[in-house]
C-alpha atoms as a PDB file:
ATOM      1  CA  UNK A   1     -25.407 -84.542  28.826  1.00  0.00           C
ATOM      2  CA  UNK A   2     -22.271 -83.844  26.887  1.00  0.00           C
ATOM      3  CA  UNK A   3     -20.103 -83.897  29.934  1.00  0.00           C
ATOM      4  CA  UNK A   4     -21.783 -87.238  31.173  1.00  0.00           C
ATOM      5  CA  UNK A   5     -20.936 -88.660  28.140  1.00  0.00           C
ATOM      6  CA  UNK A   6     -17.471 -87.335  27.969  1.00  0.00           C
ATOM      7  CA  UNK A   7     -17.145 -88.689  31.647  1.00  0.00           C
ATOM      8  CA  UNK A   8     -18.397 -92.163  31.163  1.00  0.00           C
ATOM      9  CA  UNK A   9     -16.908 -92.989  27.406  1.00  0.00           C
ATOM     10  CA  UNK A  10     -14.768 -89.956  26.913  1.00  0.00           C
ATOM     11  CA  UNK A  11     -14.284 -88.554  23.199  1.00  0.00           C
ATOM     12  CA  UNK A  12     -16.551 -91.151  22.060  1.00  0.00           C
ATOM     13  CA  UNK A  13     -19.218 -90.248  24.741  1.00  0.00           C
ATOM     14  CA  UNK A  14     -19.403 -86.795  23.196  1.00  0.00           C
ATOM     15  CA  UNK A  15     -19.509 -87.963  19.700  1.00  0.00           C
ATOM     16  CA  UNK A  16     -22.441 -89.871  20.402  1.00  0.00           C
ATOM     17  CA  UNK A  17     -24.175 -87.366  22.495  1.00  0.00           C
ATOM     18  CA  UNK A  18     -23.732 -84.828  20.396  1.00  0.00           C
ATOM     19  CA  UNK A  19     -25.264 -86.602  17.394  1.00  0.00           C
ATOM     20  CA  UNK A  20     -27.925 -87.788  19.071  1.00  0.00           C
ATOM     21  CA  UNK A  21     -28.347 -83.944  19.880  1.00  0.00           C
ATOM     22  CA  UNK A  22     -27.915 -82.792  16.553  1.00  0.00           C
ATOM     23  CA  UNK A  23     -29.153 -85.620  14.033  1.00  0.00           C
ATOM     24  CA  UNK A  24     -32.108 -87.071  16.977  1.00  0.00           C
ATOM     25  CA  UNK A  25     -32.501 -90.866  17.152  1.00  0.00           C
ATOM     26  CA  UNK A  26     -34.684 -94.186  16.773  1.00  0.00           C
ATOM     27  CA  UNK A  27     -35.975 -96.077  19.068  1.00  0.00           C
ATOM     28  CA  UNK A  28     -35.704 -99.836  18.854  1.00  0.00           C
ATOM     29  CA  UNK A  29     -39.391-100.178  17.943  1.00  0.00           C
ATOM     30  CA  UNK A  30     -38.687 -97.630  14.594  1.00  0.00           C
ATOM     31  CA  UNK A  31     -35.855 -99.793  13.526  1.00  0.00           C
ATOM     32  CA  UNK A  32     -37.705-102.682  13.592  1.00  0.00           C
ATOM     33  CA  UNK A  33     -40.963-101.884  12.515  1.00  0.00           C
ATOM     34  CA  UNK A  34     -40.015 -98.716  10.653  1.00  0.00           C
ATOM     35  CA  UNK A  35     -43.310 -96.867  11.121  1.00  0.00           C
ATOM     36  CA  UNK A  36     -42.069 -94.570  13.724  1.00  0.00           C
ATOM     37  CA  UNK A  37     -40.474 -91.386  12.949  1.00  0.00           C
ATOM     38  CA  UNK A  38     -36.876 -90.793  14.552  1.00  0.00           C
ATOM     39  CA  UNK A  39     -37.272 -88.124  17.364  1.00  0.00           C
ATOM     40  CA  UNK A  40     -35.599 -84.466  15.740  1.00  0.00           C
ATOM     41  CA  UNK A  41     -33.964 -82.172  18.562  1.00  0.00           C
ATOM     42  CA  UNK A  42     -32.175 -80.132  16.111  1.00  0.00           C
ATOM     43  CA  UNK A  43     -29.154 -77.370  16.866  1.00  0.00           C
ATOM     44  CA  UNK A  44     -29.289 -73.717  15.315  1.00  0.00           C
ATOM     45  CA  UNK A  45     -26.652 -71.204  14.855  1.00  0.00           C
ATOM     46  CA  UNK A  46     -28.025 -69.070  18.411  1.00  0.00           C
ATOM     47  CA  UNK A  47     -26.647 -72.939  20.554  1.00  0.00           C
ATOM     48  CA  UNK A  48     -23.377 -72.587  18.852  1.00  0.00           C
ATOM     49  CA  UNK A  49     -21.722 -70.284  21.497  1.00  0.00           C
ATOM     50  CA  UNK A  50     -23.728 -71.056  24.613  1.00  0.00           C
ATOM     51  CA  UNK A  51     -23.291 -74.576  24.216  1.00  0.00           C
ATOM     52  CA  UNK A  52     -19.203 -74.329  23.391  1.00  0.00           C
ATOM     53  CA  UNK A  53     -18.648 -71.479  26.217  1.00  0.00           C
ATOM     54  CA  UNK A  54     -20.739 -74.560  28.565  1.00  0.00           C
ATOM     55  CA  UNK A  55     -18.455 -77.228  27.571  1.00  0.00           C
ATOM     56  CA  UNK A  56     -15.278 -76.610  26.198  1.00  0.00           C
ATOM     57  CA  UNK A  57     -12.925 -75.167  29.516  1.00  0.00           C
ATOM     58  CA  UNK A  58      -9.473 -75.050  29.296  1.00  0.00           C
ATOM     59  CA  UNK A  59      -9.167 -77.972  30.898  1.00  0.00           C
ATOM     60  CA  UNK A  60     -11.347 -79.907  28.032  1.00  0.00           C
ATOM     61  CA  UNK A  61      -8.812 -81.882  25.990  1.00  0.00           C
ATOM     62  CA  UNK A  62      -8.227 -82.150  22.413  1.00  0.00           C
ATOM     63  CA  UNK A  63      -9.752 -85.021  21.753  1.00  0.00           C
ATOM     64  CA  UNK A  64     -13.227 -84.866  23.697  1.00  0.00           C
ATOM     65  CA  UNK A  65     -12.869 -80.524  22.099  1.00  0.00           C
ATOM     66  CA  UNK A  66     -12.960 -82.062  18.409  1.00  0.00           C
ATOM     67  CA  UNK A  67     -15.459 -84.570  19.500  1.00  0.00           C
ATOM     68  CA  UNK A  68     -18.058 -82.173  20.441  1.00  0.00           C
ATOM     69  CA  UNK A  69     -16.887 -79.778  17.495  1.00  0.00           C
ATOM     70  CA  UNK A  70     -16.824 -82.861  14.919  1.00  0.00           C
ATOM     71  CA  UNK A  71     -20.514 -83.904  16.292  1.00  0.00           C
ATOM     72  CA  UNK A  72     -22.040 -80.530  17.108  1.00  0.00           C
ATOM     73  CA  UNK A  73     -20.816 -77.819  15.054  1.00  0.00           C
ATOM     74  CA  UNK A  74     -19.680 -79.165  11.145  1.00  0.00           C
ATOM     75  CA  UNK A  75     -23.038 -80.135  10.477  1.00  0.00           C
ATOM     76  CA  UNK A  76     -24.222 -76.767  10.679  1.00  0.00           C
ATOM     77  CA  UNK A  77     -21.077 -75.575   8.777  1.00  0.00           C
ATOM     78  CA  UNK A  78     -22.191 -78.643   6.045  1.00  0.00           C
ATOM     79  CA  UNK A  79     -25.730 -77.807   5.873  1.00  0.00           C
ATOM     80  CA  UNK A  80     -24.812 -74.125   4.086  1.00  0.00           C
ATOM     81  CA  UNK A  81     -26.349 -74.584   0.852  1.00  0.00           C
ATOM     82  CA  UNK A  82     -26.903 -71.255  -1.120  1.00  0.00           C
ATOM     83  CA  UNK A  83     -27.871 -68.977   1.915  1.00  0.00           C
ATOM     84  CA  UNK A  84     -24.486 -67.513   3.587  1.00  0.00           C
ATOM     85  CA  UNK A  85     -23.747 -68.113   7.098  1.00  0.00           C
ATOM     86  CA  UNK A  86     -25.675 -66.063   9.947  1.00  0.00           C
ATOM     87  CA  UNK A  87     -23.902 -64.108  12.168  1.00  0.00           C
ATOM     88  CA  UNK A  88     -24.301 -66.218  14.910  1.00  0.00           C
ATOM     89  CA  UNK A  89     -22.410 -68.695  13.108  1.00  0.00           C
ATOM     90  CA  UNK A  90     -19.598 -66.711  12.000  1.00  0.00           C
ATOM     91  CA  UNK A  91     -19.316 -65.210  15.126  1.00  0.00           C
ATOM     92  CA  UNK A  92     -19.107 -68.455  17.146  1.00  0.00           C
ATOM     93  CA  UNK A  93     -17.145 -70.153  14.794  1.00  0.00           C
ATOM     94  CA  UNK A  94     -14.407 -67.508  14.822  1.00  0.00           C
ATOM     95  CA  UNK A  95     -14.463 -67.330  18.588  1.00  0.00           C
ATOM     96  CA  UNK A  96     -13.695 -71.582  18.239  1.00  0.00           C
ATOM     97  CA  UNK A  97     -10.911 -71.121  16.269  1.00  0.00           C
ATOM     98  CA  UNK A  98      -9.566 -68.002  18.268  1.00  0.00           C
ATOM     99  CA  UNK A  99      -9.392 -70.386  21.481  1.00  0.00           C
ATOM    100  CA  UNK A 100      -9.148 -74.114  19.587  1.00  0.00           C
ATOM    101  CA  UNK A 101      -7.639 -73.351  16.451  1.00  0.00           C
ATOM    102  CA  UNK A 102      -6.011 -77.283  15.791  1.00  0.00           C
ATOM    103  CA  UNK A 103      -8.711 -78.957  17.182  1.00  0.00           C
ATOM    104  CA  UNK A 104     -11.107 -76.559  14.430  1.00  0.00           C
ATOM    105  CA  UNK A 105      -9.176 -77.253  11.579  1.00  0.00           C
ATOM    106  CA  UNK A 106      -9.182 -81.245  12.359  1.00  0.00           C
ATOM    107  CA  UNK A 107     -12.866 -81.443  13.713  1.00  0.00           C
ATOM    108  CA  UNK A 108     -14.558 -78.545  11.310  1.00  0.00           C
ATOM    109  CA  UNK A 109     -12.204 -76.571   8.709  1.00  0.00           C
ATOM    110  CA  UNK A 110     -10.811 -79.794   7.008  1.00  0.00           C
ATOM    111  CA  UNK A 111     -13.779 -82.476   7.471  1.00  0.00           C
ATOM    112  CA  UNK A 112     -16.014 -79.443   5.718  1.00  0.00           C
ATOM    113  CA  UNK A 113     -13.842 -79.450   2.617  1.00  0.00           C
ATOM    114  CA  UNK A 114     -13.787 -83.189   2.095  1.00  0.00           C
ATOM    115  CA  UNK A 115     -16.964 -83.197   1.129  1.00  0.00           C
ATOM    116  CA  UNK A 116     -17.226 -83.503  -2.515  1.00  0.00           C
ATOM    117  CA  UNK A 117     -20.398 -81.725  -2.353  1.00  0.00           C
ATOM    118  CA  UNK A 118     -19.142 -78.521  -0.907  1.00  0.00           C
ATOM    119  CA  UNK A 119     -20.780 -75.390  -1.662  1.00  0.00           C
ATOM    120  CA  UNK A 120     -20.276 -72.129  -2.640  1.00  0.00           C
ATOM    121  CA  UNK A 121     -21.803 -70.668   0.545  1.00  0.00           C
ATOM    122  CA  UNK A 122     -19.811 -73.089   2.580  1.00  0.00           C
ATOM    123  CA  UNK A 123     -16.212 -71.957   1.049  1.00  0.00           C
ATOM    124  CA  UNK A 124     -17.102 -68.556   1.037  1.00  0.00           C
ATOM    125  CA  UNK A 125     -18.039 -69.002   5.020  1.00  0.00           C
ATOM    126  CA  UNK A 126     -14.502 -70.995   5.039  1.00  0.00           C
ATOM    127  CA  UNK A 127     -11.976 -68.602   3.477  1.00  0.00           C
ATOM    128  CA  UNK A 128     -13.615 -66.061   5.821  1.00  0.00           C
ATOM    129  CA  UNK A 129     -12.864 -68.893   9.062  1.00  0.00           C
ATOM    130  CA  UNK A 130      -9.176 -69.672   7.877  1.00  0.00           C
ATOM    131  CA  UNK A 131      -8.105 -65.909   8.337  1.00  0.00           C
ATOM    132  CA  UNK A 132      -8.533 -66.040  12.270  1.00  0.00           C
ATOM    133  CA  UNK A 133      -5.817 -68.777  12.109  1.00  0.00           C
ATOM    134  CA  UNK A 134      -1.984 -68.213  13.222  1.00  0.00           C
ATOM    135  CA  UNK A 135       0.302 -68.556  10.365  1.00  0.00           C
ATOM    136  CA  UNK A 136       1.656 -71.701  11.674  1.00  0.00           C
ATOM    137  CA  UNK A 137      -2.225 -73.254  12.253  1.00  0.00           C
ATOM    138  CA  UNK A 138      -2.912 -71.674   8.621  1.00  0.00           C
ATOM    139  CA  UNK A 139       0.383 -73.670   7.208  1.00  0.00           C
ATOM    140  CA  UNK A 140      -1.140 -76.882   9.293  1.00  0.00           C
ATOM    141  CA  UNK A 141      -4.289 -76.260   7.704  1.00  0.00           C
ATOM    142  CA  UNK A 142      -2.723 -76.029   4.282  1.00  0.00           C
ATOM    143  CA  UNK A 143      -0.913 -79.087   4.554  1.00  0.00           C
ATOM    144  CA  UNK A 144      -4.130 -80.849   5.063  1.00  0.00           C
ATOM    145  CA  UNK A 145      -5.836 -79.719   1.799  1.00  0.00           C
ATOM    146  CA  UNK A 146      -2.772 -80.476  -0.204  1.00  0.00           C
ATOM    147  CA  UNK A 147      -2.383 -84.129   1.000  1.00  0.00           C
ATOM    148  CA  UNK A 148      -6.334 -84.637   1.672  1.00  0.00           C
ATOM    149  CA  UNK A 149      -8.654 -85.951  -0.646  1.00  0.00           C
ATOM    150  CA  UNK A 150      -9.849 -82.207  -0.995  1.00  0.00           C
ATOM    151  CA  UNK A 151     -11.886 -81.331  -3.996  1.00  0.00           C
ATOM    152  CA  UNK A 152      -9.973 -77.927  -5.601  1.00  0.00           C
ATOM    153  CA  UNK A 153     -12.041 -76.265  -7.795  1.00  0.00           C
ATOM    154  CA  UNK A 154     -13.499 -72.903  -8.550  1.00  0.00           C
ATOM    155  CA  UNK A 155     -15.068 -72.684  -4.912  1.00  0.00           C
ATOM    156  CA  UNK A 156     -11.624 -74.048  -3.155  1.00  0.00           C
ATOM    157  CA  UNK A 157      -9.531 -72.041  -4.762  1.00  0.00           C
ATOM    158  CA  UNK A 158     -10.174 -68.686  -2.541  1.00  0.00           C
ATOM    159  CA  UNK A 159      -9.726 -70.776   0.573  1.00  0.00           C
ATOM    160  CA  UNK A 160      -5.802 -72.107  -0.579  1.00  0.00           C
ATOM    161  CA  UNK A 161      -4.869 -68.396  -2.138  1.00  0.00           C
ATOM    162  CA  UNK A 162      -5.888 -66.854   1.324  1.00  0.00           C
ATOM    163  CA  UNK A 163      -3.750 -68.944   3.033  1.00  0.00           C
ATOM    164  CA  UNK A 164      -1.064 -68.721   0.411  1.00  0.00           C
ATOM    165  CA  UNK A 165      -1.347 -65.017   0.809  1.00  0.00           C
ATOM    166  CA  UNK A 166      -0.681 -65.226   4.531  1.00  0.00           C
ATOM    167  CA  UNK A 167       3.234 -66.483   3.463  1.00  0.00           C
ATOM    168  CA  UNK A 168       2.747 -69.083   6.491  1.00  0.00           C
ATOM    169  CA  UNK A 169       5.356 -71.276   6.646  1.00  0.00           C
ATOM    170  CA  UNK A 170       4.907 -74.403   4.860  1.00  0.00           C
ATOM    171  CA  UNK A 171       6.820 -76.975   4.686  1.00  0.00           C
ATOM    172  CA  UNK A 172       8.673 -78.725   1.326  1.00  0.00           C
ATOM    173  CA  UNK A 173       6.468 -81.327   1.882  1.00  0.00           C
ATOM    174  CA  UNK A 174       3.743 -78.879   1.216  1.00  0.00           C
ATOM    175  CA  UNK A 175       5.458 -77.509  -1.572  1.00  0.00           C
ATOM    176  CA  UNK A 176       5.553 -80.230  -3.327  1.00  0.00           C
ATOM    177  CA  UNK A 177       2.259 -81.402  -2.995  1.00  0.00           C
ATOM    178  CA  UNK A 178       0.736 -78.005  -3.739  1.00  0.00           C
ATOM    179  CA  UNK A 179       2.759 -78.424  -6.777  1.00  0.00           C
ATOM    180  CA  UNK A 180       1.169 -81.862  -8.188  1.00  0.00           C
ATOM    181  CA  UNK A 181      -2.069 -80.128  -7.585  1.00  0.00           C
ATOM    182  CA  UNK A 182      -1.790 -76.915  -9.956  1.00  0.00           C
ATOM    183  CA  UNK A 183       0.206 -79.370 -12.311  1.00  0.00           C
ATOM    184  CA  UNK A 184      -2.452 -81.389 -12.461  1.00  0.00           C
ATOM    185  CA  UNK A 185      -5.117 -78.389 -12.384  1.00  0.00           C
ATOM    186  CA  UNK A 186      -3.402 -77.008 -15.481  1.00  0.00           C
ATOM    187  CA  UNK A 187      -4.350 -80.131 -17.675  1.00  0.00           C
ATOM    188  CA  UNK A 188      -8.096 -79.240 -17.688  1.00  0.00           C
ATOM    189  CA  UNK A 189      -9.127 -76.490 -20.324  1.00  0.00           C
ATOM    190  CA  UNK A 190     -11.337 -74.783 -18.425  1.00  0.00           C
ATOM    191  CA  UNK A 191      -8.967 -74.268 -15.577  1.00  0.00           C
ATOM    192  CA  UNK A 192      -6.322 -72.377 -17.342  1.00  0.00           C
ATOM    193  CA  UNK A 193      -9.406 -69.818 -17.859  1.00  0.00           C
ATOM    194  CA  UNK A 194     -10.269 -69.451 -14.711  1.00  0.00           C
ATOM    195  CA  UNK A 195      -9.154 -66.424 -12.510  1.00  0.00           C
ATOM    196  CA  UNK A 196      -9.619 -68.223  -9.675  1.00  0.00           C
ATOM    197  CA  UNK A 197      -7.184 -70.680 -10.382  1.00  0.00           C
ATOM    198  CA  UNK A 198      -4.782 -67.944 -12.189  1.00  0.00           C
ATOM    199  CA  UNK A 199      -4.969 -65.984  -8.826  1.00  0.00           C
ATOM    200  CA  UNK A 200      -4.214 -68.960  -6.254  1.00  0.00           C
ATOM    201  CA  UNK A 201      -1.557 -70.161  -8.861  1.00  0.00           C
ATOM    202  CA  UNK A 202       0.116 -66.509  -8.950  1.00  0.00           C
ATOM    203  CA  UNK A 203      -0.289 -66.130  -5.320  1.00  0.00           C
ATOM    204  CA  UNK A 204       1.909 -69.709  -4.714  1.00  0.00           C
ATOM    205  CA  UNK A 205       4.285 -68.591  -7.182  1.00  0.00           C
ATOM    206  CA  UNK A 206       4.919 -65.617  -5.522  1.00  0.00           C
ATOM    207  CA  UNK A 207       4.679 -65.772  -2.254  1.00  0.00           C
ATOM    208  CA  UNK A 208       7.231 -69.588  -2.167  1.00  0.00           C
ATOM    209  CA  UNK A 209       9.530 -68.899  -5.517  1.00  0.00           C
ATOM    210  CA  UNK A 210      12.258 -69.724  -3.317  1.00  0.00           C
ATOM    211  CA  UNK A 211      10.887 -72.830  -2.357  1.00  0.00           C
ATOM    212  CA  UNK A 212       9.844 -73.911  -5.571  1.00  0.00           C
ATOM    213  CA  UNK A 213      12.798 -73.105  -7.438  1.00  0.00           C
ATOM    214  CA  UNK A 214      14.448 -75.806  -5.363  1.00  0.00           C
ATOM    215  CA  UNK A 215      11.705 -78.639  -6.056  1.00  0.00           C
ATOM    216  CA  UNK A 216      11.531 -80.752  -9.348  1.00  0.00           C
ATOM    217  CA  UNK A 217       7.867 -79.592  -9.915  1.00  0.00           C
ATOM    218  CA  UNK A 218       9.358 -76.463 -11.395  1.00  0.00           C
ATOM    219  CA  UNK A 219       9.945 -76.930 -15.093  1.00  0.00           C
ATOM    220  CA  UNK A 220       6.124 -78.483 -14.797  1.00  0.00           C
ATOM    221  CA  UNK A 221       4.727 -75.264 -13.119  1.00  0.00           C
ATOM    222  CA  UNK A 222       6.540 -72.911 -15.575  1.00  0.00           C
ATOM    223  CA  UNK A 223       4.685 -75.077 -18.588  1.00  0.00           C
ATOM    224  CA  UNK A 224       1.725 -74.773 -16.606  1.00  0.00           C
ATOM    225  CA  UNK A 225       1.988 -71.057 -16.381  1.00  0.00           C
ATOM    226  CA  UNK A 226       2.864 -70.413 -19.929  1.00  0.00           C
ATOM    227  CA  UNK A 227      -0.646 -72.073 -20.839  1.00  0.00           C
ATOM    228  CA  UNK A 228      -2.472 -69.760 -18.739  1.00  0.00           C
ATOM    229  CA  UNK A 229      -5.076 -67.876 -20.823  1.00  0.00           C
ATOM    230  CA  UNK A 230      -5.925 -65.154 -18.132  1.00  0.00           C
ATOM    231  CA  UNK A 231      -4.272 -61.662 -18.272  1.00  0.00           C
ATOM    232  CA  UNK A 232      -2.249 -63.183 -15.184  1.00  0.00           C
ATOM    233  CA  UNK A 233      -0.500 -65.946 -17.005  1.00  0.00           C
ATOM    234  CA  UNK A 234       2.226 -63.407 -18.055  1.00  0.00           C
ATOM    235  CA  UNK A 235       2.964 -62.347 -14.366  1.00  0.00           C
ATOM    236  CA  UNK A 236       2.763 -66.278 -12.952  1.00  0.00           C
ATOM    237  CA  UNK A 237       5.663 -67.042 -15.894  1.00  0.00           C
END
């Protein structure tokens, strides 16, 4: 069904497919009358791989790859509540990002972290993702959750020091917005407390110093730093 789709409408053909797979759907008759219940044919962890080795190919493009990923695979990552994720999952997941690493972080890595709602199971299960990336698809990736509308906080912050820790090559661009960020971070009490926040700061500072030095955000940072009230506000300054 997903390669119909993809062969009749193409990306979008997927999309809808796979929701319809994933998420079930209504009949006319429910939407009218809304006394019929919307038919359920739910996807588990075990369909992951057998479904993606089925039909993503090497001649599957980008676009109808993300599609499937986008329509078949976040919402399991999004539905990780307080349970970790399975094996299965992990295990698939890794294996997608080993063979489709852009077309992950577009279609799964990055959509999962806009959600304001994001978990602590689901960032754990992320930081754990990101480190199958190449350092170049890591500094993509980071690029994305400094100019995204990406909520950093004590859960996010693991995910950016990972990368961070990686020294991927990011951009000035990327610099500076990862700047604003911790700037901005470092007005909120409770976040110059955190060790979260002290480690993914530290781990910025050095692992781009060079980089920074040259931006204008560095007199800010250097404040910021000197307000730290971890143990590692001393070795950030």
């Amino acid at each position: 069904l997903l390669k119909l789709g993809g062969a009749e409408n193409g990306a979008d053909g997927v999309e809808l497919v796979g929701k319809i797979i994933v998420e079930g759907y209504k009949t006319l008759d429910s939407e009218e009358e809304g006394n019929v219940e919307p038919r359920q044919l739910a996807i588990t962890d075990s369909m992951v791989s057998p479904l993606s080795q089925m039909f993503i190919g090497t001649a599957t493009s980008a676009l109808r790859t993300a599609a499937f990923l986008r329509s078949c695979v976040l919402p399991l990552c999004v539905r990780l509540d307080t349970k970790p994720a399975s094996r299965l999952l992990v295990t698939a997941i890794t294996n997608l990002i080993k063979h489709r690493p852009r077309e992950c972080i577009d279609a799964i890595l990055l959509p999962a972290l806009l959600r304001k709602s994001s978990s602590k199971a689901l960032c754990e299960f992320l930081s754990r993702a990101v480190k199958g990336l190449s350092k170049q698809c890591m500094a993509d990736f980071l690029h994305g959750i400094a100019i995204c509308d990406v909520s950093w906080n004590e859960s996010s912050f693991p995910i950016v020091t990972t990368c961070l820790n990686k020294r991927c090559p990011i951009s000035d661009d990327t610099i500076t917005a990862i700047s604003a960020q911790i700037c901005h971070l470092a007005t909120v009490e409770k976040m110059l407390k955190s060790m979260k926040f002290s480690a993914m700061f530290n781990a910025f500072v050095k692992n781009y110093g060079e980089q920074i030095q040259r931006k204008p955000h560095v007199a800010t940072l250097a404040i910021a730093a000197g307000s730290l009230k971890t143990f590692l506000g001393k070795t950030v300054v």
